[in-house]
Structure formats: structure tokens, C-alpha cells
C-alpha atoms as a PDB file:
ATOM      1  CA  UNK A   1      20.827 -15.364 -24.120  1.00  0.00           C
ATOM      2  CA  UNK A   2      17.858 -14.361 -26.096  1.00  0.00           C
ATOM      3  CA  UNK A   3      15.213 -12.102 -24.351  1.00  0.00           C
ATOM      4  CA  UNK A   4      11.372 -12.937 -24.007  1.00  0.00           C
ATOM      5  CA  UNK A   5      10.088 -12.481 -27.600  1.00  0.00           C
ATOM      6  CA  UNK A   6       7.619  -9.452 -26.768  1.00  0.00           C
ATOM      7  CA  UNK A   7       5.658  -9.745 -30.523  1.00  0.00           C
ATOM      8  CA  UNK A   8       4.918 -13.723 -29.508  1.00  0.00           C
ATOM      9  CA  UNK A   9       4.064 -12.275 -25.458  1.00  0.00           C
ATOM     10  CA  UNK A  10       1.591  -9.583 -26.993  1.00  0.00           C
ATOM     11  CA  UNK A  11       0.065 -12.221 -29.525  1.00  0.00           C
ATOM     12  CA  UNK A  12      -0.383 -14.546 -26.656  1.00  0.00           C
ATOM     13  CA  UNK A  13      -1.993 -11.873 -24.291  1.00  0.00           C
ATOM     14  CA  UNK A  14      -4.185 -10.493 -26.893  1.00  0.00           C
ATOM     15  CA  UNK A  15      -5.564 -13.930 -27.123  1.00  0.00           C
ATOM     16  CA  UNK A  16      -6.168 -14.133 -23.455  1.00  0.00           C
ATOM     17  CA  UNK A  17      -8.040 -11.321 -23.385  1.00  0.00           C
ATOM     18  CA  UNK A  18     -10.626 -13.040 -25.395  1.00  0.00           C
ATOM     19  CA  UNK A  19     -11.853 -15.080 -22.746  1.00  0.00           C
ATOM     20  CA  UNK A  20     -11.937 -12.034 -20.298  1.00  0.00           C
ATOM     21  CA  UNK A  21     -15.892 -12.549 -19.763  1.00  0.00           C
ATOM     22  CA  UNK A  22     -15.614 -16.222 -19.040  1.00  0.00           C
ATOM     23  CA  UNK A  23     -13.265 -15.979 -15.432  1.00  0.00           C
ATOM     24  CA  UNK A  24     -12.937 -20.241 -15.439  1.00  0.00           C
ATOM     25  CA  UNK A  25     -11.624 -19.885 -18.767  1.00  0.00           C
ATOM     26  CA  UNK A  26      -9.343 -16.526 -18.547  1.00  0.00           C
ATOM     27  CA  UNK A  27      -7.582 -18.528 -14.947  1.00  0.00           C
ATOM     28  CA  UNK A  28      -7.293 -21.718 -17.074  1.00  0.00           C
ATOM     29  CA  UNK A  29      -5.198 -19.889 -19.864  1.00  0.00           C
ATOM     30  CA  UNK A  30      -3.733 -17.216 -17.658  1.00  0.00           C
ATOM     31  CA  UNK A  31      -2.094 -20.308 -15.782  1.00  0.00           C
ATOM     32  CA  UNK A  32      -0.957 -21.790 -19.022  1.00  0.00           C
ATOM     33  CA  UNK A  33       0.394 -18.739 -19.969  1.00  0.00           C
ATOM     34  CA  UNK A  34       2.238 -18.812 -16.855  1.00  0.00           C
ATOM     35  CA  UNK A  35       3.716 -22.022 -17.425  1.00  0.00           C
ATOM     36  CA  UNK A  36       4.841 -21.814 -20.840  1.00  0.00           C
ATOM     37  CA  UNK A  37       6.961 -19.169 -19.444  1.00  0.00           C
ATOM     38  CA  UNK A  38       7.743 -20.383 -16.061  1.00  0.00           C
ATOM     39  CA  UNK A  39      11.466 -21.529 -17.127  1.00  0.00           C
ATOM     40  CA  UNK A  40      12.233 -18.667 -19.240  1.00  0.00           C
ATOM     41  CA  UNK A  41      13.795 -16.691 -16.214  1.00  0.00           C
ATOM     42  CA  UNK A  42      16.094 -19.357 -15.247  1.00  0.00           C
ATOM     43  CA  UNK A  43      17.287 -20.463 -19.510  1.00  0.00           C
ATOM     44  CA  UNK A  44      17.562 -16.220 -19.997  1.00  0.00           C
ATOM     45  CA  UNK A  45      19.983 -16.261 -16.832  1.00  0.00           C
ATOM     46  CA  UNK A  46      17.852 -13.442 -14.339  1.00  0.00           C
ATOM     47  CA  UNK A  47      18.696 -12.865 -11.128  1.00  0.00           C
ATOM     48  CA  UNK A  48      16.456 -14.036  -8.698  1.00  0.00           C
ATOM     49  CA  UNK A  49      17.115 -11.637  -5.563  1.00  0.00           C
ATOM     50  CA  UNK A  50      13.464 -11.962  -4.179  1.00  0.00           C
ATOM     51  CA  UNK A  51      13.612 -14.022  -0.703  1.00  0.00           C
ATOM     52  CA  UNK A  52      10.338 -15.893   0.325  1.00  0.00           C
ATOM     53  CA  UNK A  53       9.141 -18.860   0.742  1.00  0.00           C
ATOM     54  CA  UNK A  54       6.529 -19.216  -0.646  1.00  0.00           C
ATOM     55  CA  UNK A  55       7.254 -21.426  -4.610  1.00  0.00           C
ATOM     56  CA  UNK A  56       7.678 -19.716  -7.215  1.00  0.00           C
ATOM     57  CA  UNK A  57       7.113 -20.758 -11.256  1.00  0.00           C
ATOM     58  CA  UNK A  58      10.208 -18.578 -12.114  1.00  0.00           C
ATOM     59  CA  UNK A  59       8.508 -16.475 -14.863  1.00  0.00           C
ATOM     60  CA  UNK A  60      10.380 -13.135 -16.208  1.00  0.00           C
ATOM     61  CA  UNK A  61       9.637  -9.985 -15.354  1.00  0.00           C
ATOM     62  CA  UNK A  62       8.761  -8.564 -18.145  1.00  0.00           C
ATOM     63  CA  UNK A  63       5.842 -11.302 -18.676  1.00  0.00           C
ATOM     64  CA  UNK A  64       4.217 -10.647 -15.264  1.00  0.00           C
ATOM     65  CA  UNK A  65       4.255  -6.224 -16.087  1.00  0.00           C
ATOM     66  CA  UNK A  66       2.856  -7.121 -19.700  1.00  0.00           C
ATOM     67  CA  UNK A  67       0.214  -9.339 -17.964  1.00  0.00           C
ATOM     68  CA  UNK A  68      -0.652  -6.353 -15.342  1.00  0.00           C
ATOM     69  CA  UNK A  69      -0.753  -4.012 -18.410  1.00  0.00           C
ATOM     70  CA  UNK A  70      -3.865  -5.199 -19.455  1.00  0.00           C
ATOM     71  CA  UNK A  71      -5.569  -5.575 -16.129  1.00  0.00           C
ATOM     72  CA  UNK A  72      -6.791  -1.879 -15.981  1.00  0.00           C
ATOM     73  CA  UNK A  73      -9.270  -2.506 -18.951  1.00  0.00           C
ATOM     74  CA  UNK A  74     -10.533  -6.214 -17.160  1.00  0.00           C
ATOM     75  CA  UNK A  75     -11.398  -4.662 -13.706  1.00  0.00           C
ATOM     76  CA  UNK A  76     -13.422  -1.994 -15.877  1.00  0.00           C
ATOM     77  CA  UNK A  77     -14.861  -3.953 -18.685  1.00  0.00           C
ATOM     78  CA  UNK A  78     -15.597  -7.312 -16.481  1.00  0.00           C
ATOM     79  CA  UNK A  79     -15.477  -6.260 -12.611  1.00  0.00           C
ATOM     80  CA  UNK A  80     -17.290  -9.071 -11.294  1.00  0.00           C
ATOM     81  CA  UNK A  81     -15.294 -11.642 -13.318  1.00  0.00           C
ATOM     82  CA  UNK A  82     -11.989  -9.903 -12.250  1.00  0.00           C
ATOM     83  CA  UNK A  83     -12.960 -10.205  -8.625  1.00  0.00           C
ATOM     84  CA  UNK A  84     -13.895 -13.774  -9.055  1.00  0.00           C
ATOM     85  CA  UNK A  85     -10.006 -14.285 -10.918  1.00  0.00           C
ATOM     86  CA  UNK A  86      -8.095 -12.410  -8.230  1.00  0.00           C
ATOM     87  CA  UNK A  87      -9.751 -14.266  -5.635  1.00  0.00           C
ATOM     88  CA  UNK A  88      -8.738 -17.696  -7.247  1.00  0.00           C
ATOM     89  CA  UNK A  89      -5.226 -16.151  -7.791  1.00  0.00           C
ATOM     90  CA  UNK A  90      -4.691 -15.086  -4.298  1.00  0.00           C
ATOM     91  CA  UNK A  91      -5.139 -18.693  -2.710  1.00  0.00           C
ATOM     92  CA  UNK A  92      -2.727 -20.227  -5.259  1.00  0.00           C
ATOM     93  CA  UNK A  93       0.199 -21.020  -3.290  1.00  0.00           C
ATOM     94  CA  UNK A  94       2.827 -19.515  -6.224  1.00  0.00           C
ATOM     95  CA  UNK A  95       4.326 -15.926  -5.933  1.00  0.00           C
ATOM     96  CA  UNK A  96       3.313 -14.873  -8.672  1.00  0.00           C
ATOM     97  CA  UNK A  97      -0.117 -15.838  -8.936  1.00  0.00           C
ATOM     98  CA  UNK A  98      -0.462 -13.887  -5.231  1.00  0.00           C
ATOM     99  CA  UNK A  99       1.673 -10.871  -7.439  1.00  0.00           C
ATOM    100  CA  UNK A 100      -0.986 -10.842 -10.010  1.00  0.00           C
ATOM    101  CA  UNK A 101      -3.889 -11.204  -7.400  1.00  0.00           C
ATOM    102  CA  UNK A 102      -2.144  -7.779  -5.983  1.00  0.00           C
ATOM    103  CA  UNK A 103      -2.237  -5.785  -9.084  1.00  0.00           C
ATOM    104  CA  UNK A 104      -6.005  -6.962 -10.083  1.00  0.00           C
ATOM    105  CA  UNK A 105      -7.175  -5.990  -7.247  1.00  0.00           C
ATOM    106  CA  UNK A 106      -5.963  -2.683  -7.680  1.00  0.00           C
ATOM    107  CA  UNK A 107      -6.949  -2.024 -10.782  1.00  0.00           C
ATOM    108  CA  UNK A 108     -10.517  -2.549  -9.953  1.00  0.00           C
ATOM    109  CA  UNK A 109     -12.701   0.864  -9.833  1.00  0.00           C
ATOM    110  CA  UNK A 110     -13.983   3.114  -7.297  1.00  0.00           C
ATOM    111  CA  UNK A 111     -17.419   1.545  -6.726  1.00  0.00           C
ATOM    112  CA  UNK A 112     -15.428  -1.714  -5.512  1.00  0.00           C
ATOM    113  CA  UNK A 113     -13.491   0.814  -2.517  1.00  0.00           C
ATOM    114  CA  UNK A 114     -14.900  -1.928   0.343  1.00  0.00           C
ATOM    115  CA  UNK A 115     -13.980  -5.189  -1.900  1.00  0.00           C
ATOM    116  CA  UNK A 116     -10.546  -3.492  -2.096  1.00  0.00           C
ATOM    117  CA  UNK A 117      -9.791  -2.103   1.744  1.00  0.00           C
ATOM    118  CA  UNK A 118     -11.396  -5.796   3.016  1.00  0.00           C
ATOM    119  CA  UNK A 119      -9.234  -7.831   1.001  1.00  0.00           C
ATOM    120  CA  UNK A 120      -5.895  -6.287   1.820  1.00  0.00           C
ATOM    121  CA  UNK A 121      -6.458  -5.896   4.947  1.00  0.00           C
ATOM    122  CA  UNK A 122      -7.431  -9.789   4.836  1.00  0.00           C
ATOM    123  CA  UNK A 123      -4.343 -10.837   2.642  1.00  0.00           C
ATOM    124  CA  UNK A 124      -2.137  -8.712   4.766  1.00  0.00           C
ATOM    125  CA  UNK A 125      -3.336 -10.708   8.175  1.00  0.00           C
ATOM    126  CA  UNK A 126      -3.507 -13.834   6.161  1.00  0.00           C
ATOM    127  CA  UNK A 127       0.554 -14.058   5.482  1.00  0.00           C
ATOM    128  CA  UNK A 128       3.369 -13.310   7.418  1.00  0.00           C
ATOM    129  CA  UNK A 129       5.857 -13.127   4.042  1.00  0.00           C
ATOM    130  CA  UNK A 130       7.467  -9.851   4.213  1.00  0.00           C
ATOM    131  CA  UNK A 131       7.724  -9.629   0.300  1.00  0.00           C
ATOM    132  CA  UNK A 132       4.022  -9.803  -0.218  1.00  0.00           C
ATOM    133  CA  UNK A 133       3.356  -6.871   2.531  1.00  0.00           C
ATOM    134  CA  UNK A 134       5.859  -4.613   1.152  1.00  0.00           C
ATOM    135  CA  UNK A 135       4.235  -5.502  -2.570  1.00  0.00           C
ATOM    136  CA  UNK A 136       0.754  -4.426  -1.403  1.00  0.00           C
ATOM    137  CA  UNK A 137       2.425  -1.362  -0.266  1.00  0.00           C
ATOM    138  CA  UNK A 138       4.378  -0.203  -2.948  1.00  0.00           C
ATOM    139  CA  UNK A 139       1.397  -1.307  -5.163  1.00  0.00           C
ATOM    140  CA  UNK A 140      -1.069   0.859  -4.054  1.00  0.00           C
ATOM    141  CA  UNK A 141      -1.183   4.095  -6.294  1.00  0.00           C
ATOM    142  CA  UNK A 142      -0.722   6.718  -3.650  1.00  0.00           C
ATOM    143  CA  UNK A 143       1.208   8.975  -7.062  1.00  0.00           C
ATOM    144  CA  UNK A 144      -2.225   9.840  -8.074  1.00  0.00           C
ATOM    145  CA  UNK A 145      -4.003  13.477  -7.628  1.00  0.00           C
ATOM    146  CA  UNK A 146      -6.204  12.335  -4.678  1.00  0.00           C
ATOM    147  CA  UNK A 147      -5.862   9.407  -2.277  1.00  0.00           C
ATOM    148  CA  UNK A 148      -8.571   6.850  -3.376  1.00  0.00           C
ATOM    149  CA  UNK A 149     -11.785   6.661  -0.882  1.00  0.00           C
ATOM    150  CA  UNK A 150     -10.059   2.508  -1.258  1.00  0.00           C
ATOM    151  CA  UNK A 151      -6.751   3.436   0.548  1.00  0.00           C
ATOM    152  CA  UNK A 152      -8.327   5.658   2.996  1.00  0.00           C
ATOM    153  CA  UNK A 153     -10.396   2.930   3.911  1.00  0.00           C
ATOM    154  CA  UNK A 154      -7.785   0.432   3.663  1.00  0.00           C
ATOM    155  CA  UNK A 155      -5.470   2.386   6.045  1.00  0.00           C
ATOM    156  CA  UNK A 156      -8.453   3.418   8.826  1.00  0.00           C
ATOM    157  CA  UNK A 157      -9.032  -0.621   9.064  1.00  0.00           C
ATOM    158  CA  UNK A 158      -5.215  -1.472   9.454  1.00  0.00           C
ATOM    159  CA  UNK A 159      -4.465   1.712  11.660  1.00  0.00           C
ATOM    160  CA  UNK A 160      -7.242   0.937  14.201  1.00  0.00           C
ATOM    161  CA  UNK A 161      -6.812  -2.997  15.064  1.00  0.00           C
ATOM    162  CA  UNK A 162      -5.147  -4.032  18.102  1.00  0.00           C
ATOM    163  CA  UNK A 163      -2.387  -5.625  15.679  1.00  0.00           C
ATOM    164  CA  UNK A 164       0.608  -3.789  16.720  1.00  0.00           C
ATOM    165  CA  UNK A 165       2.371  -4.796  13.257  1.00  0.00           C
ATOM    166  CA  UNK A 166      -0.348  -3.591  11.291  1.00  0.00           C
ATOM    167  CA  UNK A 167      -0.062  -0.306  12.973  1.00  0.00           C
ATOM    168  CA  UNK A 168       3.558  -0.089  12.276  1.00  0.00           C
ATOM    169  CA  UNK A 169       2.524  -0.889   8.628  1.00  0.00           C
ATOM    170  CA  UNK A 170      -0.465   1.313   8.766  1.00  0.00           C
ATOM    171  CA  UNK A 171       1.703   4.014   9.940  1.00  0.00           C
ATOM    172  CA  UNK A 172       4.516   3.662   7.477  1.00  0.00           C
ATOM    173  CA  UNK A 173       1.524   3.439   5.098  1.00  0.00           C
ATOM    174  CA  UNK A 174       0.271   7.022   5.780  1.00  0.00           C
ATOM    175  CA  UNK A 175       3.941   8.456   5.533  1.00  0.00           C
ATOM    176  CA  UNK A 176       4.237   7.425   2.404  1.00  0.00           C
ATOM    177  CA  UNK A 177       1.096   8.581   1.790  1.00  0.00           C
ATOM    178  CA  UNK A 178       1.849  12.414   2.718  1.00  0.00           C
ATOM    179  CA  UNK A 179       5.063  12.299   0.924  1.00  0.00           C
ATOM    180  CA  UNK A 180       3.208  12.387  -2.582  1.00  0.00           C
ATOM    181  CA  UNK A 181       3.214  15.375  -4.837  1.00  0.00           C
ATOM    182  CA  UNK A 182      -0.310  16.066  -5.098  1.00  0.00           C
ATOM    183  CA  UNK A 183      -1.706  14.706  -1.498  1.00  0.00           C
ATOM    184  CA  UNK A 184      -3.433  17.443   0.431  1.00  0.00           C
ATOM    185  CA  UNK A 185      -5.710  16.426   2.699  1.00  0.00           C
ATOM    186  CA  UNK A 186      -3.703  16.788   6.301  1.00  0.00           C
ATOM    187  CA  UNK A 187      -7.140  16.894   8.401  1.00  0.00           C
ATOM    188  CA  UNK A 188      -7.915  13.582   7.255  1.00  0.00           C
ATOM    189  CA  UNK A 189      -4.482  12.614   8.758  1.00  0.00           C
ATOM    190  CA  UNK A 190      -4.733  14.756  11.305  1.00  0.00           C
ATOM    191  CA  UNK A 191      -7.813  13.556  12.490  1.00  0.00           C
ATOM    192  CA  UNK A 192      -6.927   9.730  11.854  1.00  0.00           C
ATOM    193  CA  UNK A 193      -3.478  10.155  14.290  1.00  0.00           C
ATOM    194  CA  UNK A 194      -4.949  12.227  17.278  1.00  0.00           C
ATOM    195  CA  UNK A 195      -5.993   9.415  19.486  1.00  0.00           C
ATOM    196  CA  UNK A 196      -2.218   7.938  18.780  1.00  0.00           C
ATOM    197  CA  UNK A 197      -0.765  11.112  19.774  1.00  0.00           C
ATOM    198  CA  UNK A 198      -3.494  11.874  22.916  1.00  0.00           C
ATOM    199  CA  UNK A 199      -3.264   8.122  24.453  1.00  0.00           C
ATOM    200  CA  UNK A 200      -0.724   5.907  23.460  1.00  0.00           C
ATOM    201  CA  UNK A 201       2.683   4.656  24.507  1.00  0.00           C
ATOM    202  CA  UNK A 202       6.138   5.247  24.245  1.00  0.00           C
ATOM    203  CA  UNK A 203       6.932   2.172  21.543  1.00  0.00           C
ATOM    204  CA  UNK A 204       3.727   3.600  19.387  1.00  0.00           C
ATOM    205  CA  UNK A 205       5.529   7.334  19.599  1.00  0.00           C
ATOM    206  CA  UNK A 206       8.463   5.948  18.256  1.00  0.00           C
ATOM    207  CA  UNK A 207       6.383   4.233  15.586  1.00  0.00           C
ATOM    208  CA  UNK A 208       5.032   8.076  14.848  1.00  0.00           C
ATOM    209  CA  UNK A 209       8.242   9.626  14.176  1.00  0.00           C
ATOM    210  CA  UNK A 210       8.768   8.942  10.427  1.00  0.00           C
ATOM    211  CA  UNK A 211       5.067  10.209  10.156  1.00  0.00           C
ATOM    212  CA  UNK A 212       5.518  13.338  11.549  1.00  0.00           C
ATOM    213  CA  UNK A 213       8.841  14.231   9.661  1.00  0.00           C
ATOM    214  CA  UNK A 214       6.487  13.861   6.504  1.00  0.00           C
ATOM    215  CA  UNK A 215       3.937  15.733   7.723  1.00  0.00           C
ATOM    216  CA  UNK A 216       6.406  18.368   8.716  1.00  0.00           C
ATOM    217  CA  UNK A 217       8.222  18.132   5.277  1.00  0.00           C
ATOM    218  CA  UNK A 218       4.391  18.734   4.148  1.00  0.00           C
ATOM    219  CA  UNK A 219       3.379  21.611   5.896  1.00  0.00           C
ATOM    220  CA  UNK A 220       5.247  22.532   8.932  1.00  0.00           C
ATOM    221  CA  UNK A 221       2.802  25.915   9.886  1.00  0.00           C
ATOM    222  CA  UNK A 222      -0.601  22.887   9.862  1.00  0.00           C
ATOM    223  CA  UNK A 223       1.850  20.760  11.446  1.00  0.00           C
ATOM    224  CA  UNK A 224       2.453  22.911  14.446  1.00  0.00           C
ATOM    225  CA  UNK A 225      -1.159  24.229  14.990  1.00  0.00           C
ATOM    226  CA  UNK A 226      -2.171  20.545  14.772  1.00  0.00           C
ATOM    227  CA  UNK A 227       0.217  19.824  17.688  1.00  0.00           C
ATOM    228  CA  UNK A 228      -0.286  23.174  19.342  1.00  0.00           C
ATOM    229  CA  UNK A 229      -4.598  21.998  19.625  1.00  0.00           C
ATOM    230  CA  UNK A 230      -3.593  18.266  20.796  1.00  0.00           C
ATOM    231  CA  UNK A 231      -1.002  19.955  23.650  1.00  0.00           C
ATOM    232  CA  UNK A 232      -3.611  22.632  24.728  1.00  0.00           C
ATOM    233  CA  UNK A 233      -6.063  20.385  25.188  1.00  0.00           C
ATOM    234  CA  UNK A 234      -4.662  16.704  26.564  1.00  0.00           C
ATOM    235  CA  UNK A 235      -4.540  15.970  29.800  1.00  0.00           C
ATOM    236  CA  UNK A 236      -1.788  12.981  29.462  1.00  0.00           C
ATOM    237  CA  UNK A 237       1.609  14.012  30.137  1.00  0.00           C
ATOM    238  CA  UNK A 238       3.319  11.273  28.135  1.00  0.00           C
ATOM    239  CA  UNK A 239       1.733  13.263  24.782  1.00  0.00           C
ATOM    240  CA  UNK A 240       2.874  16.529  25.978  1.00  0.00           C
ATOM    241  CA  UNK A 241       6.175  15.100  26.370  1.00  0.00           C
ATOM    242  CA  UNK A 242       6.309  13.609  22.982  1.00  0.00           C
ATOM    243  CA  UNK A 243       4.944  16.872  21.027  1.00  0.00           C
ATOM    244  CA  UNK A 244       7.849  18.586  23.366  1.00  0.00           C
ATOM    245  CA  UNK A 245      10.532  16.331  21.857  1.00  0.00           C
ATOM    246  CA  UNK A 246       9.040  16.764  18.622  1.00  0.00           C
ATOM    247  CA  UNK A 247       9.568  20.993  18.855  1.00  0.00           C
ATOM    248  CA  UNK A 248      12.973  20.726  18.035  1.00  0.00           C
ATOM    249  CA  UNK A 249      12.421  19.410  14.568  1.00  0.00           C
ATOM    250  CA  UNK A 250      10.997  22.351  13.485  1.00  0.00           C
ATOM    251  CA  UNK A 251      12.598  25.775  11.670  1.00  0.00           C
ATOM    252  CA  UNK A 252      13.175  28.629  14.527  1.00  0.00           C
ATOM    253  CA  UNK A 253      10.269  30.402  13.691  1.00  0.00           C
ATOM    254  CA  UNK A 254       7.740  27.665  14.370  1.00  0.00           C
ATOM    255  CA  UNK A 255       9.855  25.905  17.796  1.00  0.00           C
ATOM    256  CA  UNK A 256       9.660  29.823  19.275  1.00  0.00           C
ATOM    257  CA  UNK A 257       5.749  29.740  18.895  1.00  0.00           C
ATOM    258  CA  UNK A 258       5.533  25.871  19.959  1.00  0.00           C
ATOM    259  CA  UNK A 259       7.356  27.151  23.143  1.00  0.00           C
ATOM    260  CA  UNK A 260       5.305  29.760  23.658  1.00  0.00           C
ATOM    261  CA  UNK A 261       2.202  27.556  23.365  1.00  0.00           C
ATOM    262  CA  UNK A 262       3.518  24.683  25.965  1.00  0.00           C
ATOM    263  CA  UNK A 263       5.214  27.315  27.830  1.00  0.00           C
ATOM    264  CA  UNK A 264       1.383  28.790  28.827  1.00  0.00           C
ATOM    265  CA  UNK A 265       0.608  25.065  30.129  1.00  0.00           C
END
């Protein structure tokens, strides 16, 4: 089977880019672009392993990553107009027009960090499609030198509604999070966690775990002073049991001065 032509793909997206500062225009062709290739997948013989149900146009991979290639320069060079196409994208009903929406979105600048935290928490409330939360997820460039002011916002919003599943997401959100190279900043963490850890309940502490192995796997000595403050000073015994269970986890050096610590309360 022959593959997507990529010197007829580039021609075509260097044409779309034309219309980049006309967003009726840029949707009108970035749809027909769509469709010329919407059968492609299914004539080259792909796999199609993605489960959802939301419809799909069937177009290759490659054409959607060469369409999300040139994204970066339309959020910078047009903002306004690429807010005004990834909102039109989102409410299509296809996959991959909500796929593209997704990538737009996060390719638009800093300025834009409360257009970008609003709308995913929106479009992650707005769908129950497990595919499209775990997109937005692995999406969001968290591989980058310092967590965007975006994703910090995005994740205070999710972590502090009384949604239990976003929690769970917000939580599994900030593990990956830590788990990056170049991220740092533990007392933002810290600080964002301690009313989780202080007040709530056994199916939220369980929720926790997978965070605080990352942390650990971070920094275990900030990890145990962190949880050596919260124990000192809570007066709920279901958090003192939890940062109790937690002690083993740690190397001998730090569960000896843990025990020390909740030995003295």
C-alpha cells in the first residue's frame, strides 16, 4: 500500500497556512483538507486501535502531526484567530477535529494562561470519553524547563472542585507533573496537597499514593520535612495515620527520623 505522499501533504499545508488570518476561511479548508484525506487510513490498511465513540473521518496519522506541526507559529502569529478556530473545532462532533482543538489550544502563548486552564477544565467536564481526557493529559507539555503558569492554573481549578473524578485526574495530573526532568518547584505542590493530606478521607488517600511515590522519587529529604510539618501540626488522626503508613516507603535513614518525629506526638 502506498504511504501518504508527504511532498503533496506539505504543498497542501503550506497553502493552508495562507488563509491563517482569515479563521472562517483557514476552518473551511482545514476541513477540506480533512476530508480529502479522511479515507486514506482505511485504503493504506492502519490499524485503528483507538476506542470511542465519538465518529471519526478516519484520517492518518501522519496528516493530523503534520497539521499540529504548524500550529505553534498560528497561536503566535494569529492568537485571536486561533482561539476563534479551536473553539469551532472543539464542538465538531469528529475525533479528530476535538484532537486538533487539543493541540491548538496548547500551542497558544503565555498571555492566553486563563483561555487555556478555562477551556480544559471546560472540555474535560464537557465529555465523559476517556480517550479525549487522557489526550489532554498526555498533551500538555509538562517536558519543558518550568511548568507553565497555564497548567498550574489548569490543575488548581481541577484539583479543588467537588468532582471526585477530576481530583483523581487532577491528582494523576500533578504526578506526572513531578516526574519530569527539570520540574522543581515542590512548595507549589506542597502547598496545593496539604488540605488533601490535613482533611480528607480514606478513598482520597488512596487517590494520593501514586503522588507521593513521585514526590518521594523527587526528593525524599523535602518529602519527609513536608510530612514531618503536616504531622506536627494536624489535629486529625486519620492524616497522622496516613503519613504513618506512608513512613515505610522511605530509605532507613529518613523512616528513623519520621519515627522520631511522630514518636514525640
Amino acid at each position: 500500500m502506498p504511504a501518504v505522499e508527504l511532498t503533496v501533504l506539505n504543498n497542501r499545508l503550506q497553502s493552508l497556512q495562507l488563509y491563517r488570518s482569515d479563521s472562517k476561511v483557514y476552518l473551511h479548508k482545514l476541513e477540506d483538507l480533512l476530508n480529502m484525506y479522511s479515507s486514506e487510513k482505511a485504503r493504506l490498511g492502519e490499524n485503528t486501535p483507538i476506542q470511542t465513540l465519538l465518529p471519526r473521518l478516519n484520517v492518518p496519522d501522519l496528516v493530523l502531526e503534520k497539521i499540529v506541526e504548524t500550529f505553534p507559529n498560528l497561536a503566535q502569529d494569529f492568537t485571536e484567530n486561533a482561539i476563534t478556530i479551536l473553539d469551532a473545532l472543539w464542538i465538531r462532533e469528529e475525533l479528530e477535529f476535538k484532537l486538533l482543538a487539543i493541540n491548538l489550544l496548547l500551542s497558544l502563548p503565555a498571555s492566553k494562561t486563563d483561555e487555556i486552564s478555562r477551556r480544559l477544565l471546560q472540555w474535560i467536564t464537557s465529555t465523559d470519553e476517556e480517550i479525549l481526557h487522557s489526550v489532554i493529559l498526555t498533551q500538555i507539555p509538562f517536558s519543558r524547563r518550568e511548568t507553565s503558569p497555564s497548567m498550574q492554573l489548569f490543575i488548581e481549578r481541577m484539583i479543588n472542585t467537588d468532582d471526585p473524578e477530576l481530583r483523581r485526574l487532577a491528582f494523576r495530573t500533578l504526578s506526572k507533573v513531578i516526574e519530569q526532568k527539570y520540574f522543581s518547584d515542590l512548595p507549589w505542590v506542597f502547598n496545593l496537597i496539604t488540605p488533601f493530606i490535613e482533611k480528607a478521607s480514606i478513598k482520597t488517600y488512596g487517590q494520593l499514593n501514586p503522588l507521593m511515590t513521585a514526590l518521594m522519587n523527587k526528593s525524599e529529604i523535602e518529602t519527609v520535612a513536608f510530612l514531618c510539618e503536616i504531622y506536627t501540626h494536624t489535629t486529625n488522626d486519620k492524616a497522622k495515620k496516613y503519613i504513618r503508613k506512608l513512613t515505610p516507603l522511605f530509605s532507613a535513614e529518613n523512616q528513623k527520623y519520621l519515627a522520631e518525629v511522630l514518636q514525640k506526638e
